[in-house]
C-alpha atoms as a PDB file:
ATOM      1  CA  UNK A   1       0.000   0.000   0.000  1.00  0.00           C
ATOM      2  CA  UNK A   2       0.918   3.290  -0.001  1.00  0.00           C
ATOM      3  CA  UNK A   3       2.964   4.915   2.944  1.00  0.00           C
ATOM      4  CA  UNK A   4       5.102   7.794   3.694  1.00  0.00           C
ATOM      5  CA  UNK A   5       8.471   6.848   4.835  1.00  0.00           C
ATOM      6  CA  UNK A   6       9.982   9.057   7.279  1.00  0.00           C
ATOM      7  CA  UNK A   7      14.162   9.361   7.186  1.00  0.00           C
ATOM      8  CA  UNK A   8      15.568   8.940  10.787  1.00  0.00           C
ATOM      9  CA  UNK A   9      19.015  11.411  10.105  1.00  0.00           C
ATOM     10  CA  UNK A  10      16.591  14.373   8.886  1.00  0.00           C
ATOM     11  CA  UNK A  11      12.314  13.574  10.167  1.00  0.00           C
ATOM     12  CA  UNK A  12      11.194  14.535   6.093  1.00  0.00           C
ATOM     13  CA  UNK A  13       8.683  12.616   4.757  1.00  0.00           C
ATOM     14  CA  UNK A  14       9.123  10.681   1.270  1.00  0.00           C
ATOM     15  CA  UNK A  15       5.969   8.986  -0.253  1.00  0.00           C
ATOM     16  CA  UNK A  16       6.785   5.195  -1.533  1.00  0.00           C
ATOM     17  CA  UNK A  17       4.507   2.727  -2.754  1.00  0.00           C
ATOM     18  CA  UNK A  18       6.796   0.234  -2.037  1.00  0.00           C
ATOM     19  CA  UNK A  19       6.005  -2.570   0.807  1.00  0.00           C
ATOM     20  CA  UNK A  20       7.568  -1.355   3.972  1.00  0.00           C
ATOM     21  CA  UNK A  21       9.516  -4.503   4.455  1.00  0.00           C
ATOM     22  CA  UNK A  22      11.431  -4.424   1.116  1.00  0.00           C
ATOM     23  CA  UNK A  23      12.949  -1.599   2.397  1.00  0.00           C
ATOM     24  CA  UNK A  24      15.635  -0.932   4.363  1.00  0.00           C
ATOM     25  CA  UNK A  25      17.010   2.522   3.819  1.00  0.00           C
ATOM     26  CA  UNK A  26      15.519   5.791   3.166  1.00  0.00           C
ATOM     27  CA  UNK A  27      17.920   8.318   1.572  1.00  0.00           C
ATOM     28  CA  UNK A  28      17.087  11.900   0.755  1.00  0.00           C
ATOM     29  CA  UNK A  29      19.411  12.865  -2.392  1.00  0.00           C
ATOM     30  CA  UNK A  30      21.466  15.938  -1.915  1.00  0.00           C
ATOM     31  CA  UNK A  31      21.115  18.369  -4.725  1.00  0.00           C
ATOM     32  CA  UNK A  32      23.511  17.844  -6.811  1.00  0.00           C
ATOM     33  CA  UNK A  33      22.754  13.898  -6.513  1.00  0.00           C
ATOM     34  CA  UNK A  34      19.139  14.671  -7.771  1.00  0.00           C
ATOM     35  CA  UNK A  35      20.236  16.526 -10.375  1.00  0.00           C
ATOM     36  CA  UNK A  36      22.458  14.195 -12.037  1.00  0.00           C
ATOM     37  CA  UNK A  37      19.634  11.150 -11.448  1.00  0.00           C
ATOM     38  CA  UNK A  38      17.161  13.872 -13.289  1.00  0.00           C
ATOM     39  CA  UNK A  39      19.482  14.067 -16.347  1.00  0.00           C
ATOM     40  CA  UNK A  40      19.779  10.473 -16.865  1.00  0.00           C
ATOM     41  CA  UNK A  41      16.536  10.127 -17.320  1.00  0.00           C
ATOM     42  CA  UNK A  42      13.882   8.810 -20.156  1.00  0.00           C
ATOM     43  CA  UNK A  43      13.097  12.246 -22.162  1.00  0.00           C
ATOM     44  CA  UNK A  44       9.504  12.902 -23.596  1.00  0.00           C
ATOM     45  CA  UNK A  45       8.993  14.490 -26.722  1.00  0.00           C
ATOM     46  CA  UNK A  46       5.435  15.701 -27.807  1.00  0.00           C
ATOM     47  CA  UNK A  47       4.219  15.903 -30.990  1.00  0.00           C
ATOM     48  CA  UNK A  48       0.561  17.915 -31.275  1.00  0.00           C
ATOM     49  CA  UNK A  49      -0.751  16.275 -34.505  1.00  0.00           C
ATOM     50  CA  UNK A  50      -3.676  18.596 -34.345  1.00  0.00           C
ATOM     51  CA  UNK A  51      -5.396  21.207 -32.678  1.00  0.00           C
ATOM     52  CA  UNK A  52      -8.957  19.994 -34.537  1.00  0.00           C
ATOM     53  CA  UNK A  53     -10.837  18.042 -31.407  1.00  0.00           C
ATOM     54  CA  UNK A  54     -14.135  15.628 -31.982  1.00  0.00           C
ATOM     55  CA  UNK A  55     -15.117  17.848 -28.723  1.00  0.00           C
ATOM     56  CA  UNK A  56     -15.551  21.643 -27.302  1.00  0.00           C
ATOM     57  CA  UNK A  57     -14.908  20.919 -23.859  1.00  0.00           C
ATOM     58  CA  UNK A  58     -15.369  24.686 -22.033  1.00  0.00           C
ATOM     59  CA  UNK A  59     -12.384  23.518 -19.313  1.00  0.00           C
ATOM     60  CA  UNK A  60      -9.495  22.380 -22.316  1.00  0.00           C
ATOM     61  CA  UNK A  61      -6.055  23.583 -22.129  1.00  0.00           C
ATOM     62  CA  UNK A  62      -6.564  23.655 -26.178  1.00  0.00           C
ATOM     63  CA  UNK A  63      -8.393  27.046 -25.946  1.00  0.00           C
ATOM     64  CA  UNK A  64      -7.751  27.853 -29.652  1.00  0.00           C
ATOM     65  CA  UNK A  65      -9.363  24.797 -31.506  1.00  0.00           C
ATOM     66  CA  UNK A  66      -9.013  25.174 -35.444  1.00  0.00           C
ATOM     67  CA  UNK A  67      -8.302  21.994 -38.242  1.00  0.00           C
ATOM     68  CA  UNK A  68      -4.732  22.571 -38.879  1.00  0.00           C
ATOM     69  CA  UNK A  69      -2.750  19.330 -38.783  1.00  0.00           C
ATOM     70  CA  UNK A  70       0.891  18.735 -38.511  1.00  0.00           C
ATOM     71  CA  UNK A  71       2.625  17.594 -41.843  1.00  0.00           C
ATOM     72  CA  UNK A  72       4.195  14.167 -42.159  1.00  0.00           C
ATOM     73  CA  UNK A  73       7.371  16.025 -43.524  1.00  0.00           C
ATOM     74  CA  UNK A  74       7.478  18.041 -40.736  1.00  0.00           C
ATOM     75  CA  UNK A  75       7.246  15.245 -37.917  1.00  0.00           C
ATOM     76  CA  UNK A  76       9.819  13.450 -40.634  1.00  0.00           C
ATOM     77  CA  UNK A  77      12.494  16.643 -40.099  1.00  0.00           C
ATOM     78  CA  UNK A  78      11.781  16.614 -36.583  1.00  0.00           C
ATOM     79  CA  UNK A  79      12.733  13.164 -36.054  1.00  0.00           C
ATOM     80  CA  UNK A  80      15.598  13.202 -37.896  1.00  0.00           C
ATOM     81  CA  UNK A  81      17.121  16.264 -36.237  1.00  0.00           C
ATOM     82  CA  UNK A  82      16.224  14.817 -32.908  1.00  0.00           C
ATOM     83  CA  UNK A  83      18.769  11.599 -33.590  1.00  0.00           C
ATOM     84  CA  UNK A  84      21.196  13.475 -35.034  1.00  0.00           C
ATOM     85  CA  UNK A  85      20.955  15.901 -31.760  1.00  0.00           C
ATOM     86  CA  UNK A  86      21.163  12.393 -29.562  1.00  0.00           C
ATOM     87  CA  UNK A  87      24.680  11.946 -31.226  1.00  0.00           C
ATOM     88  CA  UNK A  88      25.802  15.335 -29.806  1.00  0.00           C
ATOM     89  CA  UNK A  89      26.992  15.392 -25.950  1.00  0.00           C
ATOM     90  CA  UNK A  90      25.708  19.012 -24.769  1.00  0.00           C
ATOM     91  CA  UNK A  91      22.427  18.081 -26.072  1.00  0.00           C
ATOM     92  CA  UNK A  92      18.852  17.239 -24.427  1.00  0.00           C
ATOM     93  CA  UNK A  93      18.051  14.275 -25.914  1.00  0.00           C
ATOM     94  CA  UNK A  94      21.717  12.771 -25.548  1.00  0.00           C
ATOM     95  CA  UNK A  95      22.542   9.155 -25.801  1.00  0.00           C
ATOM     96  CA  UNK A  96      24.693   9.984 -22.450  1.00  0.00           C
ATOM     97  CA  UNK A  97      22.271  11.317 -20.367  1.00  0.00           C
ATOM     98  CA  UNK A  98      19.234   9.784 -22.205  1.00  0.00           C
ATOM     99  CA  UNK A  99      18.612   5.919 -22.111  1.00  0.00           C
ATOM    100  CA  UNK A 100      15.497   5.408 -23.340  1.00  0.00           C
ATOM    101  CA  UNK A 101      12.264   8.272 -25.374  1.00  0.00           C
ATOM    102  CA  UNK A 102       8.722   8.741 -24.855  1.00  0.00           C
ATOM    103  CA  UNK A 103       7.188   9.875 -27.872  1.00  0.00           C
ATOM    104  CA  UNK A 104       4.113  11.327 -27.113  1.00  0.00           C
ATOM    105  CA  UNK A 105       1.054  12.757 -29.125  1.00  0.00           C
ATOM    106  CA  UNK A 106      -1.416  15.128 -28.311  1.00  0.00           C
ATOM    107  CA  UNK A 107      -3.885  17.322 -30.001  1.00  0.00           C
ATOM    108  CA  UNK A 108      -6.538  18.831 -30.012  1.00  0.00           C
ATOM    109  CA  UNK A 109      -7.951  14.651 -30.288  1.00  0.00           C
ATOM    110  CA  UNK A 110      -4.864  12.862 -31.578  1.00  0.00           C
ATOM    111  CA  UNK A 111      -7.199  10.034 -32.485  1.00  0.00           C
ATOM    112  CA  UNK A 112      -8.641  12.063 -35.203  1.00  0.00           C
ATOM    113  CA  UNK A 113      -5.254  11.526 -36.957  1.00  0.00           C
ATOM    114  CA  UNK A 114      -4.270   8.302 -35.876  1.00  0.00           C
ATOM    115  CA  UNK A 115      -3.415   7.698 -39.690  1.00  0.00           C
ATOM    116  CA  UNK A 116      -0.290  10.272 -39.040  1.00  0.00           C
ATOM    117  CA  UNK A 117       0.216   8.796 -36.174  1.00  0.00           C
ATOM    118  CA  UNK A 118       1.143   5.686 -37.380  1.00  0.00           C
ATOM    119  CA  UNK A 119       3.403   6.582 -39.834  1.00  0.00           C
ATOM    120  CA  UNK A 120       5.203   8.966 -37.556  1.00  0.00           C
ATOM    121  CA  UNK A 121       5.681   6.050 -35.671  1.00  0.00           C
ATOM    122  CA  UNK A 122       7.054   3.796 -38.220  1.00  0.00           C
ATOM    123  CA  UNK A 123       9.242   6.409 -39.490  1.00  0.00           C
ATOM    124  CA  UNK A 124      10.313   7.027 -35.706  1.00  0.00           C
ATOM    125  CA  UNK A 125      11.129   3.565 -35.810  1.00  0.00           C
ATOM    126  CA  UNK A 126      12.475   2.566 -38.841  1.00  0.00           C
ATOM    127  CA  UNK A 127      14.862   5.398 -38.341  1.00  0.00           C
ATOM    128  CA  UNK A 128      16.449   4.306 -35.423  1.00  0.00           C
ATOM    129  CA  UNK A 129      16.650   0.402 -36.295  1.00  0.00           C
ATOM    130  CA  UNK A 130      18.400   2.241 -39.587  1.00  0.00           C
ATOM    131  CA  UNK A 131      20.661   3.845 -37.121  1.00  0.00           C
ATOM    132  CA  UNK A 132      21.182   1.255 -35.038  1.00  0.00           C
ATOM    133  CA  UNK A 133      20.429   3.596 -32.800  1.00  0.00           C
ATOM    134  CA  UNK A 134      19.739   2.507 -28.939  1.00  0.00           C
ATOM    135  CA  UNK A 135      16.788   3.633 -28.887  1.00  0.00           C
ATOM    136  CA  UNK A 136      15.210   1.010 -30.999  1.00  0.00           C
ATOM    137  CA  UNK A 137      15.034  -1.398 -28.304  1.00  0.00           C
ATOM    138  CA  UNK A 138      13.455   1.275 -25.852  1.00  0.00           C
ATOM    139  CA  UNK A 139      11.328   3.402 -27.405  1.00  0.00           C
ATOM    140  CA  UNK A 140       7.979   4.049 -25.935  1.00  0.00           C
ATOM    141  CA  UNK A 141       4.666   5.553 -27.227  1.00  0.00           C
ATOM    142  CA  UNK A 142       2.224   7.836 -25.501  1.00  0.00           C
ATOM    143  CA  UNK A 143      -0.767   8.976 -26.311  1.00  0.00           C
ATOM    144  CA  UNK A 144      -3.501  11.230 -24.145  1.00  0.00           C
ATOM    145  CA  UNK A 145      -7.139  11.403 -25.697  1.00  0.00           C
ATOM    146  CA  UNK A 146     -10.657  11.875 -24.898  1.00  0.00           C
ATOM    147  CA  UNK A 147     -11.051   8.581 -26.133  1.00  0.00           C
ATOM    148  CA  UNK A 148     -14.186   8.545 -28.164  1.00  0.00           C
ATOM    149  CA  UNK A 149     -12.739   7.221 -30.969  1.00  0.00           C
ATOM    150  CA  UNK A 150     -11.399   4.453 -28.960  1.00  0.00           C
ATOM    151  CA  UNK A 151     -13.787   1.619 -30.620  1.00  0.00           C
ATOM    152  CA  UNK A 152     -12.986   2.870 -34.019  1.00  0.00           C
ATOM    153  CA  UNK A 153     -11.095  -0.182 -36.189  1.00  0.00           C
ATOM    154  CA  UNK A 154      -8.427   2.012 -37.303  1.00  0.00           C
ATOM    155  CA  UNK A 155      -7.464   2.858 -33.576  1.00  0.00           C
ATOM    156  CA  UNK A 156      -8.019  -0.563 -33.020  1.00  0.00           C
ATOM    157  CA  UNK A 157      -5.611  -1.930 -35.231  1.00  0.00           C
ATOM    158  CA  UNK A 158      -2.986   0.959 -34.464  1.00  0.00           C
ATOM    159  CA  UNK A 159      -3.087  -0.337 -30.741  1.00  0.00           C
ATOM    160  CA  UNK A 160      -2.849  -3.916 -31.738  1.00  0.00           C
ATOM    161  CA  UNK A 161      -0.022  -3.114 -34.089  1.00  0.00           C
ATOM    162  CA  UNK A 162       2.068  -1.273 -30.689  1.00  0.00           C
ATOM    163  CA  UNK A 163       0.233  -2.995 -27.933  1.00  0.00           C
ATOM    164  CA  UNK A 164       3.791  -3.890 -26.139  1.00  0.00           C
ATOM    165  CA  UNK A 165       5.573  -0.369 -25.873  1.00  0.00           C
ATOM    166  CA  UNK A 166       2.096   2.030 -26.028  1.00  0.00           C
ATOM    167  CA  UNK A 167       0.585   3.927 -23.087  1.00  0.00           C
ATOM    168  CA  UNK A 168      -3.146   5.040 -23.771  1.00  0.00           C
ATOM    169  CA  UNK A 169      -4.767   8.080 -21.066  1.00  0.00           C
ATOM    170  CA  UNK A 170      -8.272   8.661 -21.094  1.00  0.00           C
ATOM    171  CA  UNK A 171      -8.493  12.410 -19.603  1.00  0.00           C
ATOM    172  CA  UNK A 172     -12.291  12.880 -20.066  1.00  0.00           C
ATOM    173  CA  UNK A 173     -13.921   9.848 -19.495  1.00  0.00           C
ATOM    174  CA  UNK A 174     -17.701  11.158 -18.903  1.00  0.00           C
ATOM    175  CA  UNK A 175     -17.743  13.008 -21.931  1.00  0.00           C
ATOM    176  CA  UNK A 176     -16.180   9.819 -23.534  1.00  0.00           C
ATOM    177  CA  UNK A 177     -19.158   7.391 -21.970  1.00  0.00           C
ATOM    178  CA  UNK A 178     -21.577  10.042 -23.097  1.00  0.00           C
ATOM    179  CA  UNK A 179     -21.217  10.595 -26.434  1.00  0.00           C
ATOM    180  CA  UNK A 180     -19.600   7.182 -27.378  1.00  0.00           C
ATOM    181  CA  UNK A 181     -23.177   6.016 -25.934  1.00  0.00           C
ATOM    182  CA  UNK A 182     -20.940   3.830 -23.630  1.00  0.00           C
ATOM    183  CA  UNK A 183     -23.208   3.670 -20.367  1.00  0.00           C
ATOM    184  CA  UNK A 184     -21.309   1.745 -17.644  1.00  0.00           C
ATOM    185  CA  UNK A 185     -17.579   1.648 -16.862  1.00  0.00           C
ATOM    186  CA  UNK A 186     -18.061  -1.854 -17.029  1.00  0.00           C
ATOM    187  CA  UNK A 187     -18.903  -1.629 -20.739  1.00  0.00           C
ATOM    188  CA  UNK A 188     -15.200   0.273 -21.282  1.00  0.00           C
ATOM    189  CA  UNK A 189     -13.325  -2.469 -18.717  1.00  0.00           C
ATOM    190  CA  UNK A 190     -14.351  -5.290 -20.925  1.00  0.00           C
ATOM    191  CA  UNK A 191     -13.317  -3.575 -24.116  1.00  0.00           C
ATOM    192  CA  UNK A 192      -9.563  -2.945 -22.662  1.00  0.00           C
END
């Protein structure tokens, strides 16, 4: 279960999900030990396919809706700079500080261009299997949605296709159940 931990040298508090008896030292990282744990870290890199969105939600962050949709040349250019940037040492995304990417995709509703999506993806990965680039064995996929297009056989086929390195978020479920005419969670659960 969840418990907070308290250190015995310094009485702080750190939150751990861990079982208690699995542990056997607490250690609060000194600054400059956080900070070089935080830059060897997985990096995230966003790409917003699309401002267009299937709904008009009053509380969305995406306050200036429209149809434009990112280019498949332009998420080509961006991956390629991105590995060549990898290669370089003072760089974010670099292969010394950065084991592993999450490549994420937003919108707007990413799912209303999950055609782009997937070949941004292949590209993403072709590329680095080209490369032989690190990468290829650790790349992960991201995607946050309001999910109503969830049941759609294109999606469907897109999540069999990267069911073992893809990470799906719902963030507006009872808009989702609503219009998707989805009436019980249990109905969504059995779908999954």
């Amino acid at each position: 279960g969840r418990r907070y931990l308290i250190c015995e040298n310094t009485g702080k508090r750190k939150f751990s999900t861990f079982r208690l008896d699995y542990i056997k030292e607490v250690k609060i990282l000194e600054k400059e030990e956080n900070e070089n744990l935080m830059s060897h870290l997985v990096k995230t890199v966003t790409f917003q396919v699309t401002d267009d969105c299937n709904l008009r939600c009053t509380y969305c962050y995406q306050i200036n809706k429209g149809t434009r949709v990112m280019s498949f040349d332009t998420a080509k250019q961006f991956i390629d700079l991105l590995i060549k940037e990898s290669y370089t040492d003072d760089s974010y995304v670099s292969l010394k500080t950065t084991p592993g990417i999450v490549v994420e995709f937003i919108g707007g509703e990413p799912l209303l261009e999950i055609d782009l999506i997937d070949k941004i993806t292949n590209y993403f990965r072709f590329r680095l299997l080209q490369e032989k680039h690190p990468w290829a064995s650790t790349i992960l996929f991201s995607m946050i949605s309001n999910g109503v297009l969830y049941f759609q056989p294109e999606v469907q086929e897109f999540f069999k296709k990267y069911s073992s390195s893809l990470s799906f978020s719902v963030i507006d479920l009872i808009s989702s159940l609503v219009i998707s005419s989805v009436t019980t969670l249990k109905d969504i659960s059995s779908s999954l």
